[in-house]
PDB file of N, CA and C in Angstrom:
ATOM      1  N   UNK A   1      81.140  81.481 164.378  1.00  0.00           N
ATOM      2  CA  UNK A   1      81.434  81.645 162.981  1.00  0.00           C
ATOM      3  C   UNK A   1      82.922  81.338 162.737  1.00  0.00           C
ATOM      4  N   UNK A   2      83.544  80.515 161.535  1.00  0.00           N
ATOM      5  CA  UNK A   2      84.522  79.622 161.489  1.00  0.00           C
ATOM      6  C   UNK A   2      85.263  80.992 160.683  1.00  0.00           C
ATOM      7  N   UNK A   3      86.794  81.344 160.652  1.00  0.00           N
ATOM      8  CA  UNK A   3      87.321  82.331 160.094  1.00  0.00           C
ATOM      9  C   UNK A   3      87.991  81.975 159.024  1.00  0.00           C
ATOM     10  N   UNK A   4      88.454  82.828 157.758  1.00  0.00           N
ATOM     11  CA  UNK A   4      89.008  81.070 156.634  1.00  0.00           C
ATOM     12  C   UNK A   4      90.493  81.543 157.030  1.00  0.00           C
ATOM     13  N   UNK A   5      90.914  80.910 156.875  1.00  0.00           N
ATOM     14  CA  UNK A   5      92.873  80.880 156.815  1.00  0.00           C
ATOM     15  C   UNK A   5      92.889  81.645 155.120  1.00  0.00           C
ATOM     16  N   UNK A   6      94.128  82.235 155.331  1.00  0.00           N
ATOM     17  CA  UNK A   6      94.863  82.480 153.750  1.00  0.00           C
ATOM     18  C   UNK A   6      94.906  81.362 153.374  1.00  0.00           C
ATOM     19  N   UNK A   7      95.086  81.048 152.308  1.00  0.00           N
ATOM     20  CA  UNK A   7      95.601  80.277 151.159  1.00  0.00           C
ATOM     21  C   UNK A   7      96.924  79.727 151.080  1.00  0.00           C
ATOM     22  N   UNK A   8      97.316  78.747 151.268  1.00  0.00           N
ATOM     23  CA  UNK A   8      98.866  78.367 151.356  1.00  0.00           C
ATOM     24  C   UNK A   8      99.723  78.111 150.040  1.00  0.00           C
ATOM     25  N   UNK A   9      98.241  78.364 149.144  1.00  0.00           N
ATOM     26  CA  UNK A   9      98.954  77.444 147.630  1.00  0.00           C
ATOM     27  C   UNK A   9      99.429  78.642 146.986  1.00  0.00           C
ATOM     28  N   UNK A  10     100.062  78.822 146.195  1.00  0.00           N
ATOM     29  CA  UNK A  10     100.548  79.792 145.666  1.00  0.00           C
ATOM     30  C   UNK A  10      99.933  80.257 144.328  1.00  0.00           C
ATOM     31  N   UNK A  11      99.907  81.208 144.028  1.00  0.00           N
ATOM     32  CA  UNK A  11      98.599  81.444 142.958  1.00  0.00           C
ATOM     33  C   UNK A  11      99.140  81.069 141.827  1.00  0.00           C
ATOM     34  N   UNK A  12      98.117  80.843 140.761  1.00  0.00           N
ATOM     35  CA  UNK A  12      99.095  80.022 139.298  1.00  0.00           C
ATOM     36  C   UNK A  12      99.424  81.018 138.679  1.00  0.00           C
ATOM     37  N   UNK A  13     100.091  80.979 137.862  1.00  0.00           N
ATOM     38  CA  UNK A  13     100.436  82.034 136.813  1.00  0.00           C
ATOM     39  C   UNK A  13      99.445  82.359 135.881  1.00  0.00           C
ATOM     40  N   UNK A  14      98.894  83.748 135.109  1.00  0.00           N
ATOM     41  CA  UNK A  14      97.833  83.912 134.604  1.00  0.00           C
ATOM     42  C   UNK A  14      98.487  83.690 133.334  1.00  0.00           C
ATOM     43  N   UNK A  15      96.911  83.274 132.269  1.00  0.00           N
ATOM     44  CA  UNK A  15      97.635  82.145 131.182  1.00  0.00           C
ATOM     45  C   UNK A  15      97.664  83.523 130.193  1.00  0.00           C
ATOM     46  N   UNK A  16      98.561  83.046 129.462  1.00  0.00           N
ATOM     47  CA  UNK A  16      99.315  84.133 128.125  1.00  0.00           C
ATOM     48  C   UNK A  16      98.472  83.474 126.887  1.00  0.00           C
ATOM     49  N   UNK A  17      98.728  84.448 125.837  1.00  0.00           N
ATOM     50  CA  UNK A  17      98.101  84.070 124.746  1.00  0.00           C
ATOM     51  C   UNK A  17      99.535  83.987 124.028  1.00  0.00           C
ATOM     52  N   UNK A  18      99.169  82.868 122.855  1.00  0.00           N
ATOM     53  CA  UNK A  18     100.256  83.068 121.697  1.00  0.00           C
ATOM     54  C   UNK A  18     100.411  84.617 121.443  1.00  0.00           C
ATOM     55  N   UNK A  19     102.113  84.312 121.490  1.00  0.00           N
ATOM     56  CA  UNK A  19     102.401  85.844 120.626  1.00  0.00           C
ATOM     57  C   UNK A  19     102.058  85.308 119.817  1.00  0.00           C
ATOM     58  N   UNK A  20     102.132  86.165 119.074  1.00  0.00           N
ATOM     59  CA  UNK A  20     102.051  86.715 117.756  1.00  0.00           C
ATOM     60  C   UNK A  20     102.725  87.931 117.021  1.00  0.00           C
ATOM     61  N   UNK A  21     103.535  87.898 116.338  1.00  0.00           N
ATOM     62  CA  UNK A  21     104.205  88.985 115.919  1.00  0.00           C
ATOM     63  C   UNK A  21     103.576  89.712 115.282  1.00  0.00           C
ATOM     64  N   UNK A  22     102.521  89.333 114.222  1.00  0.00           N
ATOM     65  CA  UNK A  22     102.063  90.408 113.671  1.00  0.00           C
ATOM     66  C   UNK A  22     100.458  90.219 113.571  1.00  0.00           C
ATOM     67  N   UNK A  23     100.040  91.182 114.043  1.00  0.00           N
ATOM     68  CA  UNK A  23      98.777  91.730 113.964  1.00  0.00           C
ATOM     69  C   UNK A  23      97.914  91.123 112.697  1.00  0.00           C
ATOM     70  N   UNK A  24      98.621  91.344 111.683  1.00  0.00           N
ATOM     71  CA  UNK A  24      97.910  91.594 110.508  1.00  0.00           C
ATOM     72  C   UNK A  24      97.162  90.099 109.919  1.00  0.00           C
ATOM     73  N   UNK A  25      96.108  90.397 109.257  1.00  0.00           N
ATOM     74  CA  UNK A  25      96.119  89.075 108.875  1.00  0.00           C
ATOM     75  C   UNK A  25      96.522  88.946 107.369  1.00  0.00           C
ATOM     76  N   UNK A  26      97.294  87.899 107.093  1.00  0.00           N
ATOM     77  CA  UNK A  26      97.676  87.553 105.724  1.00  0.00           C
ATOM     78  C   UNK A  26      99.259  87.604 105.975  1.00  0.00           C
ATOM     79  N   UNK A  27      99.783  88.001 106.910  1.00  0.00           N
ATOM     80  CA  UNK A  27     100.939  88.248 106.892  1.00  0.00           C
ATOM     81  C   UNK A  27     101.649  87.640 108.255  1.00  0.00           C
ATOM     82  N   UNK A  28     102.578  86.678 107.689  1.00  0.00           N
ATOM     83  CA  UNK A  28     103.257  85.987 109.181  1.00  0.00           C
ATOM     84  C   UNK A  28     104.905  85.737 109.053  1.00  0.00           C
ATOM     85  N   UNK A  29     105.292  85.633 110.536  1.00  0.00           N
ATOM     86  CA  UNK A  29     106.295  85.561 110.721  1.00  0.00           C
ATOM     87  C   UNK A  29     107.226  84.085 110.453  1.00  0.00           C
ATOM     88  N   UNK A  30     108.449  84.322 109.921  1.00  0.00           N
ATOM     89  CA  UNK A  30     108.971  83.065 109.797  1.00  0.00           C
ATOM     90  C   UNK A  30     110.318  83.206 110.545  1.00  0.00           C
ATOM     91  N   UNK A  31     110.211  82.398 111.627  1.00  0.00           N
ATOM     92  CA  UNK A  31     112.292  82.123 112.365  1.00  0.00           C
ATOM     93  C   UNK A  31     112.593  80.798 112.337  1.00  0.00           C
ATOM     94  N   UNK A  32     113.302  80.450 111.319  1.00  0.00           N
ATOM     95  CA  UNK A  32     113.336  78.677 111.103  1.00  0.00           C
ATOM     96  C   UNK A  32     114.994  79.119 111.310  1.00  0.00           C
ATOM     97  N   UNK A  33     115.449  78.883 112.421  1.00  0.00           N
ATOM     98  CA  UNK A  33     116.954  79.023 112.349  1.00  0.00           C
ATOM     99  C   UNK A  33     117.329  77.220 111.507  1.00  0.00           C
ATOM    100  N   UNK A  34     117.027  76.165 111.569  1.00  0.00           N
ATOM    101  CA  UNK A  34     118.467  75.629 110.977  1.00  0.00           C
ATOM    102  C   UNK A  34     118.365  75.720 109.472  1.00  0.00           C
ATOM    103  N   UNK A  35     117.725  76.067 108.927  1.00  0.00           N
ATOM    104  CA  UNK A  35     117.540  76.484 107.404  1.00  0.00           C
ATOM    105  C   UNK A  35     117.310  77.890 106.986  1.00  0.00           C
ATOM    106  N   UNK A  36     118.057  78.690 108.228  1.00  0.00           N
ATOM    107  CA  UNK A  36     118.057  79.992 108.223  1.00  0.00           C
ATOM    108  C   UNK A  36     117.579  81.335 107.540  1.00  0.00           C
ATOM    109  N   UNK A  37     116.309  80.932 107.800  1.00  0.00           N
ATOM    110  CA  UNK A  37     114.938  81.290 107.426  1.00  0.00           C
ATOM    111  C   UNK A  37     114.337  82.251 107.859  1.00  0.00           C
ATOM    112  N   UNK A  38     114.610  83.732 107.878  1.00  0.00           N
ATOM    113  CA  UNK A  38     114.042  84.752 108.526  1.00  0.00           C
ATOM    114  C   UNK A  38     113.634  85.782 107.909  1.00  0.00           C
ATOM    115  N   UNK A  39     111.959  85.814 108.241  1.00  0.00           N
ATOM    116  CA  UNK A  39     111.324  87.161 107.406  1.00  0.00           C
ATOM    117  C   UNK A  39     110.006  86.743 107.603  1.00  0.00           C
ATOM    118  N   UNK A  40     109.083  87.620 106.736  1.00  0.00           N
ATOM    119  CA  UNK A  40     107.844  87.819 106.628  1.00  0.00           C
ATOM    120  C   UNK A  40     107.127  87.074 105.521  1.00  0.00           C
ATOM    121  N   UNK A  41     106.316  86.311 105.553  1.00  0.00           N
ATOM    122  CA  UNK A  41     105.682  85.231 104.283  1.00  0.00           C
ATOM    123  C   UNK A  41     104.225  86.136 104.654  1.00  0.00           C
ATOM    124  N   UNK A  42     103.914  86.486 102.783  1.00  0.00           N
ATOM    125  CA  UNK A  42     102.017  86.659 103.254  1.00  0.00           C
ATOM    126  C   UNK A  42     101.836  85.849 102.053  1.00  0.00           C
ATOM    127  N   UNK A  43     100.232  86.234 102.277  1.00  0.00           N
ATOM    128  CA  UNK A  43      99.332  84.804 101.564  1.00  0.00           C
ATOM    129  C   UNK A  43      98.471  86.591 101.585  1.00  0.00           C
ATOM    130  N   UNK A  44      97.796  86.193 100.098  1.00  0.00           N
ATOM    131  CA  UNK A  44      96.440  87.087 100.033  1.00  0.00           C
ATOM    132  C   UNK A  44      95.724  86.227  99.030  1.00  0.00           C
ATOM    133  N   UNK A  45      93.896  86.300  99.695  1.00  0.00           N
ATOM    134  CA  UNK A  45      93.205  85.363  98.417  1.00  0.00           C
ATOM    135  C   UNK A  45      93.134  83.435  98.003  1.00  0.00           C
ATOM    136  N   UNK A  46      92.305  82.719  98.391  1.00  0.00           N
ATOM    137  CA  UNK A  46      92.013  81.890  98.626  1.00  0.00           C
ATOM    138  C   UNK A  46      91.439  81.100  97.507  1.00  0.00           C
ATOM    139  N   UNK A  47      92.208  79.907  96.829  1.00  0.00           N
ATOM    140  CA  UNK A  47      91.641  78.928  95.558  1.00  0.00           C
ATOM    141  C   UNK A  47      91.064  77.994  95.697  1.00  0.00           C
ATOM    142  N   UNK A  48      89.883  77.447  95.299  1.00  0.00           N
ATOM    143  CA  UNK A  48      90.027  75.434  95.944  1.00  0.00           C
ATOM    144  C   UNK A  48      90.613  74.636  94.550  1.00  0.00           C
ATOM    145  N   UNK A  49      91.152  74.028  95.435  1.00  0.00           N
ATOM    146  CA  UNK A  49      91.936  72.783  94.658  1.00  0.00           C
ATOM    147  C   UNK A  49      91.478  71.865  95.070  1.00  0.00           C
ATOM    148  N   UNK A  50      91.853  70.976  94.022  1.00  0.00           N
ATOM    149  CA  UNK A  50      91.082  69.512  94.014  1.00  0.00           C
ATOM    150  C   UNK A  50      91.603  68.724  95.606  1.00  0.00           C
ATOM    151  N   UNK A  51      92.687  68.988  96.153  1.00  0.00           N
ATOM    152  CA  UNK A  51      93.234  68.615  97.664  1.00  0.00           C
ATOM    153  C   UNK A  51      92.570  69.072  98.841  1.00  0.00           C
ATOM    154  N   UNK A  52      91.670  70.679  98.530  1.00  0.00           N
ATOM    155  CA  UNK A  52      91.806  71.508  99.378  1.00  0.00           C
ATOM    156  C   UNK A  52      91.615  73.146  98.319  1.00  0.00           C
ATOM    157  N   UNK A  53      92.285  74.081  99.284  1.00  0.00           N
ATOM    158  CA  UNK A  53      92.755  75.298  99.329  1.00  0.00           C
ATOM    159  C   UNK A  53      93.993  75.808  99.656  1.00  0.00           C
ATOM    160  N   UNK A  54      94.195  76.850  98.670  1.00  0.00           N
ATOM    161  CA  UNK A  54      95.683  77.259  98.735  1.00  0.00           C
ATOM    162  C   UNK A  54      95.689  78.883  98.192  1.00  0.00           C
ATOM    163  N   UNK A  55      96.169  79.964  98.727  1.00  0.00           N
ATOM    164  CA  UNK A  55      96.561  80.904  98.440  1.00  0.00           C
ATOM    165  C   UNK A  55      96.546  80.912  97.210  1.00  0.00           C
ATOM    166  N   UNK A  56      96.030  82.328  96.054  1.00  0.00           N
ATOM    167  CA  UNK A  56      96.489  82.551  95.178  1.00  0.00           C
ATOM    168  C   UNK A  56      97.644  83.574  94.589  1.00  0.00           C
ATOM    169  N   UNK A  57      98.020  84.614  96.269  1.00  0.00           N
ATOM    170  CA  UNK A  57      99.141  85.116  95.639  1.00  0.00           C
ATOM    171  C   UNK A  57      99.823  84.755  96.990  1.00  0.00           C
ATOM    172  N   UNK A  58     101.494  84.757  97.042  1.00  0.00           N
ATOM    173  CA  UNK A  58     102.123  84.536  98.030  1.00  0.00           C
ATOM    174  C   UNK A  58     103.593  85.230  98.091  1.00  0.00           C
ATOM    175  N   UNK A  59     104.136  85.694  98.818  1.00  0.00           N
ATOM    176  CA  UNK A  59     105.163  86.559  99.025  1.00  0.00           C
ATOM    177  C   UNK A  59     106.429  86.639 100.135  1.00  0.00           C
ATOM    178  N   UNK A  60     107.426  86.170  99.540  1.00  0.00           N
ATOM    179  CA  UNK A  60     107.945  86.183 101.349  1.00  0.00           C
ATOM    180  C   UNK A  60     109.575  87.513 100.998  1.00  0.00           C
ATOM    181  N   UNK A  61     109.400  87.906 102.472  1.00  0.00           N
ATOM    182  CA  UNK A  61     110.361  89.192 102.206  1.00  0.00           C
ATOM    183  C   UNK A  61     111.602  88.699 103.201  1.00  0.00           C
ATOM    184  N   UNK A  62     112.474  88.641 103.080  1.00  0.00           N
ATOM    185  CA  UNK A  62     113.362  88.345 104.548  1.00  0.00           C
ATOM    186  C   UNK A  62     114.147  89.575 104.852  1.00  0.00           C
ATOM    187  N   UNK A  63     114.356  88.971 106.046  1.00  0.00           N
ATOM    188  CA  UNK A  63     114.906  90.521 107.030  1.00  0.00           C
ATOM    189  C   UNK A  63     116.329  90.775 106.162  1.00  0.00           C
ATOM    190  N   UNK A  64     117.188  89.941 105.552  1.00  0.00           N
ATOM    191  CA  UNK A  64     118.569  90.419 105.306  1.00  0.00           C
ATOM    192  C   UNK A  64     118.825  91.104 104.139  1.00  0.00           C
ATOM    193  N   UNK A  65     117.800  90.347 103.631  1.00  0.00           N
ATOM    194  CA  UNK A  65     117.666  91.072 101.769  1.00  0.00           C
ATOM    195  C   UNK A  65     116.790  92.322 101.486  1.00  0.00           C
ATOM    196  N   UNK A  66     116.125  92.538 102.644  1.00  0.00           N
ATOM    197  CA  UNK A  66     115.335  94.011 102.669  1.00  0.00           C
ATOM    198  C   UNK A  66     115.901  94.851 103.620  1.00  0.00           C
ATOM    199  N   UNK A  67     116.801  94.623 104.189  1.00  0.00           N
ATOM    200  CA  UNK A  67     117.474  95.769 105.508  1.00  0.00           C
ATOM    201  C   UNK A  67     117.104  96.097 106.970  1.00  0.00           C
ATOM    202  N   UNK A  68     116.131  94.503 107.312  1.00  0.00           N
ATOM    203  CA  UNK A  68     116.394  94.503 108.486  1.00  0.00           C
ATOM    204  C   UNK A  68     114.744  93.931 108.630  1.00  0.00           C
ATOM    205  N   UNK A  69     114.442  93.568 109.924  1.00  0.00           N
ATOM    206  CA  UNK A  69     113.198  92.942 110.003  1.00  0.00           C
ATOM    207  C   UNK A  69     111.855  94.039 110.096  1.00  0.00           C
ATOM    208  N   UNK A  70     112.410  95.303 110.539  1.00  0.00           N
ATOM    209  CA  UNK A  70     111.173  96.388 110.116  1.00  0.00           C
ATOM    210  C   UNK A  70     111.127  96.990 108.771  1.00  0.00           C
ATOM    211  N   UNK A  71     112.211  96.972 107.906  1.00  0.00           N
ATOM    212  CA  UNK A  71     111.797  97.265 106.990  1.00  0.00           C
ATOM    213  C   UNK A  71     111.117  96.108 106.040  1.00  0.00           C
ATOM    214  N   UNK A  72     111.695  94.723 106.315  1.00  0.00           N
ATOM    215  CA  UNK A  72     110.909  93.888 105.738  1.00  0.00           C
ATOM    216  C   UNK A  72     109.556  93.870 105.873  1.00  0.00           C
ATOM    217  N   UNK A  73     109.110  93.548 107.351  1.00  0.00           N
ATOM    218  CA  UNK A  73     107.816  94.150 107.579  1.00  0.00           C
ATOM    219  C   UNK A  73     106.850  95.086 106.836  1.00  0.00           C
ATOM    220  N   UNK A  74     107.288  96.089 106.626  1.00  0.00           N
ATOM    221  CA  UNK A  74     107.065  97.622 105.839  1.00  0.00           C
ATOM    222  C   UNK A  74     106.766  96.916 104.743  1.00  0.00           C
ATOM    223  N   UNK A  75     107.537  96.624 103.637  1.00  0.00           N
ATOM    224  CA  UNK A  75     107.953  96.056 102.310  1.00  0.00           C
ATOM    225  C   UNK A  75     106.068  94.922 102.111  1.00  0.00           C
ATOM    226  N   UNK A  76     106.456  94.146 103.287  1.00  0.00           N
ATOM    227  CA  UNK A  76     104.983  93.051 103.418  1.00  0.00           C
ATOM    228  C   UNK A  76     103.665  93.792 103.586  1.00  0.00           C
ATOM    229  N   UNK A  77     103.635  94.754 104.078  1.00  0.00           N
ATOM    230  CA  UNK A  77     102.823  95.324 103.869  1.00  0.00           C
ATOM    231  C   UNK A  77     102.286  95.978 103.111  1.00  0.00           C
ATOM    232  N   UNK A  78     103.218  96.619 102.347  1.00  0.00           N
ATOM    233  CA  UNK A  78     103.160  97.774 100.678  1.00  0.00           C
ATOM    234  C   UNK A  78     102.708  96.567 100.158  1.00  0.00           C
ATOM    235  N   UNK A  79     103.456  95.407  99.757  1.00  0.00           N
ATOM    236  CA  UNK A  79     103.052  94.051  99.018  1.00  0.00           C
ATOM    237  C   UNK A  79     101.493  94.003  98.966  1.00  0.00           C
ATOM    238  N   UNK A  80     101.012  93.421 100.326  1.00  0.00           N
ATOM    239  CA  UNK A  80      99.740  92.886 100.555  1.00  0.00           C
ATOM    240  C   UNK A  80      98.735  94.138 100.401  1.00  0.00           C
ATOM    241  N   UNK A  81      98.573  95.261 100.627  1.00  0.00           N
ATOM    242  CA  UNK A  81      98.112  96.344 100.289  1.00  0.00           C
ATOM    243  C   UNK A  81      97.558  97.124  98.787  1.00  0.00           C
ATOM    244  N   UNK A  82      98.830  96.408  97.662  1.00  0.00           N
ATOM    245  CA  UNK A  82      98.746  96.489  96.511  1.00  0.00           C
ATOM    246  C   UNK A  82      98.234  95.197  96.104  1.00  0.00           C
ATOM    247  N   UNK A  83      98.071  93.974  96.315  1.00  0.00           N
ATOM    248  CA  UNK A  83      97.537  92.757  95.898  1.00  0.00           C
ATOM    249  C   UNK A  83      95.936  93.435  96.340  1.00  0.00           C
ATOM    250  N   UNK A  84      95.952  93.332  97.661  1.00  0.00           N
ATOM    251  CA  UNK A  84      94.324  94.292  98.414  1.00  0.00           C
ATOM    252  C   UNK A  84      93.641  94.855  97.001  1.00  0.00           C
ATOM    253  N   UNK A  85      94.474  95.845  96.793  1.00  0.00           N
ATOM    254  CA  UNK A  85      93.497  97.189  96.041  1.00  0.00           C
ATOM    255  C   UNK A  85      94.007  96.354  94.639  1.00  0.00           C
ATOM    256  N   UNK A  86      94.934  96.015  93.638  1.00  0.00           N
ATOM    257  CA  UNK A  86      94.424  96.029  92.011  1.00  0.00           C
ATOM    258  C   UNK A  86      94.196  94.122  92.128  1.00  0.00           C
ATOM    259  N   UNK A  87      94.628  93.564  93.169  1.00  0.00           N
ATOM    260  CA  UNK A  87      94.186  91.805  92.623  1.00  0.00           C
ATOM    261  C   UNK A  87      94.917  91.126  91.970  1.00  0.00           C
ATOM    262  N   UNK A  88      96.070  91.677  91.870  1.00  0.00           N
ATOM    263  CA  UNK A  88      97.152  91.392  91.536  1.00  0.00           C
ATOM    264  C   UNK A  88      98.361  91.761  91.610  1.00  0.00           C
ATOM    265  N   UNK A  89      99.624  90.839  91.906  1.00  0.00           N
ATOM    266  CA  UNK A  89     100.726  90.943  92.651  1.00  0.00           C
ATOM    267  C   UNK A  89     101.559  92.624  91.763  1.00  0.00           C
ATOM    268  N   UNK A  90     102.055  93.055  92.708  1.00  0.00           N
ATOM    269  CA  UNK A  90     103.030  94.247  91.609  1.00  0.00           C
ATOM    270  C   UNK A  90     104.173  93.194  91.103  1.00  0.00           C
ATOM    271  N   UNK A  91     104.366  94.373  89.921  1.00  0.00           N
ATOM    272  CA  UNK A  91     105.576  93.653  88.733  1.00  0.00           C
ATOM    273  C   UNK A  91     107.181  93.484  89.586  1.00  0.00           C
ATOM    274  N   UNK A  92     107.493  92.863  89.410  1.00  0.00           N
ATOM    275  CA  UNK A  92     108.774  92.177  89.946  1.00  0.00           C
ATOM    276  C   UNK A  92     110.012  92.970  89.110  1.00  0.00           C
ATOM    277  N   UNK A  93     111.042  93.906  89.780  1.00  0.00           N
ATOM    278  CA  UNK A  93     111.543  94.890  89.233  1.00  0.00           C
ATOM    279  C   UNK A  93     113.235  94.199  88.463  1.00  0.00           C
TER     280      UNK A  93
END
């Protein structure tokens, strides 16, 4: 009976999934550094257009103008939560 040898090759690396920053759906991350672009964009609610489809409400929060990238976060979420429940965006203060 023939005995096997170890393996000489070295094992591959096990494959990763896209991060993803956020869980949620409707709500994504934006880091466009050369047009310095950082924050949270959501989309809630779906139109067809004569091209296609396109969001009917849309929202983007950025980390500097809301106080940081978790509270922006936070902020995207209250957003999309209130579009969720009345179907329409809250009033712009």
């Amino acid at each position: 009976m023939a005995t096997r040898r170890p393996s000489t090759r070295s094992k591959a690396a096990p494959k990763t999934r896209s991060r993803s920053t956020s869980k949620v759906p409707g709500i994504s991350r934006i880091d466009q550094a050369s047009t310095r672009t950082f924050g949270w964009f959501c989309r809630f609610g779906y139109r067809p257009t004569p091209s296609g489809t396109r969001p009917k409400f849309t929202a983007f929060f950025g980390d500097v103008s809301n106080g940081g990238k978790k509270k922006a976060f936070d902020k995207a979420m209250a957003w999309l939560k209130t579009v969720q429940r009345s179907g329409r965006p809250p009033k712009k203060k």
